[in-house]
Protein backbone atom coordinates (compact mmCIF):
# COMPACT_ATOMS: atom_id res chain seq x y z
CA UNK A 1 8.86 -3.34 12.60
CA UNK A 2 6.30 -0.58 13.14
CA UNK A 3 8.09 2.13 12.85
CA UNK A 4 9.06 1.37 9.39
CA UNK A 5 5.28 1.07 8.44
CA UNK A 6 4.69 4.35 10.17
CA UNK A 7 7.23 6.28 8.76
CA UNK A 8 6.23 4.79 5.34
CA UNK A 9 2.38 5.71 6.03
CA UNK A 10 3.61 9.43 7.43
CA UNK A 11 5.92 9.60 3.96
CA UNK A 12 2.04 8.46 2.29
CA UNK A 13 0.21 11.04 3.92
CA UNK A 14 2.54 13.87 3.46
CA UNK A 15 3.09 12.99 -0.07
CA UNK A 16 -0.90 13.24 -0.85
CA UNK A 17 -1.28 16.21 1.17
CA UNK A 18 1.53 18.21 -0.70
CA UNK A 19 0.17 17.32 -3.31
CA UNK A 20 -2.98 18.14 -2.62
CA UNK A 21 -1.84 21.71 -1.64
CA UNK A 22 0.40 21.96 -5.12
CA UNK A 23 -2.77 21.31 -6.89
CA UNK A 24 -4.70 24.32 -4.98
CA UNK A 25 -1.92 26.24 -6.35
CA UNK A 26 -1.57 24.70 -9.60
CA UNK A 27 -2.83 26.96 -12.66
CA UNK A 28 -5.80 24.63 -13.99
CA UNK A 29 -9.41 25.38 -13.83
CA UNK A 30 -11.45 24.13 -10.23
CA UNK A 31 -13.61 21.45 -12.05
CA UNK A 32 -9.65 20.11 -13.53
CA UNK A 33 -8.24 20.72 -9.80
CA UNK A 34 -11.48 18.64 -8.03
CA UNK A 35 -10.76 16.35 -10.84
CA UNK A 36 -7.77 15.36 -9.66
CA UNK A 37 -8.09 16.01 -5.99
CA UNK A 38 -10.74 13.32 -6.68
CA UNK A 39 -8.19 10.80 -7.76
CA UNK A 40 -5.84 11.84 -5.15
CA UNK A 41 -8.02 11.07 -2.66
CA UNK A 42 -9.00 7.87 -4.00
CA UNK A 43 -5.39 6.60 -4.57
CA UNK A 44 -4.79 7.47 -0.62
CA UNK A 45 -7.79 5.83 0.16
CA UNK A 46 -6.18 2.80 -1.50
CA UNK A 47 -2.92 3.10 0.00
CA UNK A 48 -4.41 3.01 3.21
CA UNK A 49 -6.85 0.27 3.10
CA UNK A 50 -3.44 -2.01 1.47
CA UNK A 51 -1.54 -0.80 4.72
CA UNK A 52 -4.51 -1.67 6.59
CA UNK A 53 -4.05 -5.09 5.41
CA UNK A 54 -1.03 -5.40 5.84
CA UNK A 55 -0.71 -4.58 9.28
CA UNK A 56 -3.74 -7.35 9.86
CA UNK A 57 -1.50 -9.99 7.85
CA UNK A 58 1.55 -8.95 10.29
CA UNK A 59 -1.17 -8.65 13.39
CA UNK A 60 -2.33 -11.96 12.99
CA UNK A 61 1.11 -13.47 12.58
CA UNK A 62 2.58 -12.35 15.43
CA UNK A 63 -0.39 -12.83 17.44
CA UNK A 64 -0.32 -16.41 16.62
CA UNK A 65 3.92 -16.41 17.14
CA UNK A 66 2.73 -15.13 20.97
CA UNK A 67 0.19 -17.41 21.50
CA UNK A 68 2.75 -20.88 20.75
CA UNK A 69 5.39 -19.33 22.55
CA UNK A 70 2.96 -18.44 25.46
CA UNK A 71 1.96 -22.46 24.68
CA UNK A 72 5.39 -23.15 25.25
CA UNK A 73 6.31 -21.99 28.32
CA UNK A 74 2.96 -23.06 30.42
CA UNK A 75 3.44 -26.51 29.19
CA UNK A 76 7.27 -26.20 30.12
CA UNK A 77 5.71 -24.86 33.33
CA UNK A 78 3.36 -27.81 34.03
CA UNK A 79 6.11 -30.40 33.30
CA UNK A 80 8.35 -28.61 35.72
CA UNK A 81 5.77 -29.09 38.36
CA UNK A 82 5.05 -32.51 37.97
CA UNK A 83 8.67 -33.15 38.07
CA UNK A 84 8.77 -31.33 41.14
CA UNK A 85 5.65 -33.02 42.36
CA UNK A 86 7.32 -36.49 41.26
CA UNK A 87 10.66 -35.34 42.89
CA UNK A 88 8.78 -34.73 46.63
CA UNK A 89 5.85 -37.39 46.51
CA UNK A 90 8.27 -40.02 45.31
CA UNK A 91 10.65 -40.06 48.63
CA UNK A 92 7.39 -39.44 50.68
CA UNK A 93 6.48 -42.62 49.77
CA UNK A 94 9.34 -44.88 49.67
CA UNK A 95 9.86 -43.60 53.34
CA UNK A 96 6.16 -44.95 54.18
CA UNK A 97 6.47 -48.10 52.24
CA UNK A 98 9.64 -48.52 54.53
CA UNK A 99 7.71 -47.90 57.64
CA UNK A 100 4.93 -50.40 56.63
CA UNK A 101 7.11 -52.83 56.21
């Protein structure tokens, strides 16, 4: 799961930085260049913050996937010891109700 992001941000980045570095090359004027290094850069900044979010949607879901399956097993933990409990106490005290009598 987050190796596919990664690879898809490193594909990202090395898109807008060859293309950054075709631009230097490019045969346009500096002001044209900075120009569109300008828009570049914003479009990156873009892709990022989107990836951003969507690594926070993804976060948060399996964040909250760990927490109810952590939920899960302590409660299948507590029941197992109050059977356990039940299982021991129960004989305990049949034996001293037997003695009482």
């Amino acid at each position: 799961m987050c190796n596919k992001n990664d690879s898809l941000f490193a594909f990202l980045l090395g898109a807008v930085v060859g293309a950054a570095v075709g631009l230097l090359y490019a045969p346009k004027t500096g002001k044209e260049t900075r120009a569109h290094l300008k828009r570049l850069g914003e479009d990156f900044v873009d892709s990022a913050e989107e990836f951003g979010e969507e690594v926070k949607i993804k976060g948060k879901k399996v964040f909250a996937e760990g927490k109810a399956k952590i939920s899960e097993v302590v409660e299948k933990g507590k029941n197992s010891l109050k059977n356990r409990k039940n299982s021991v106490v129960e004989p305990v005290v049949e034996q001293e109700e037997n003695i009482i009598e």
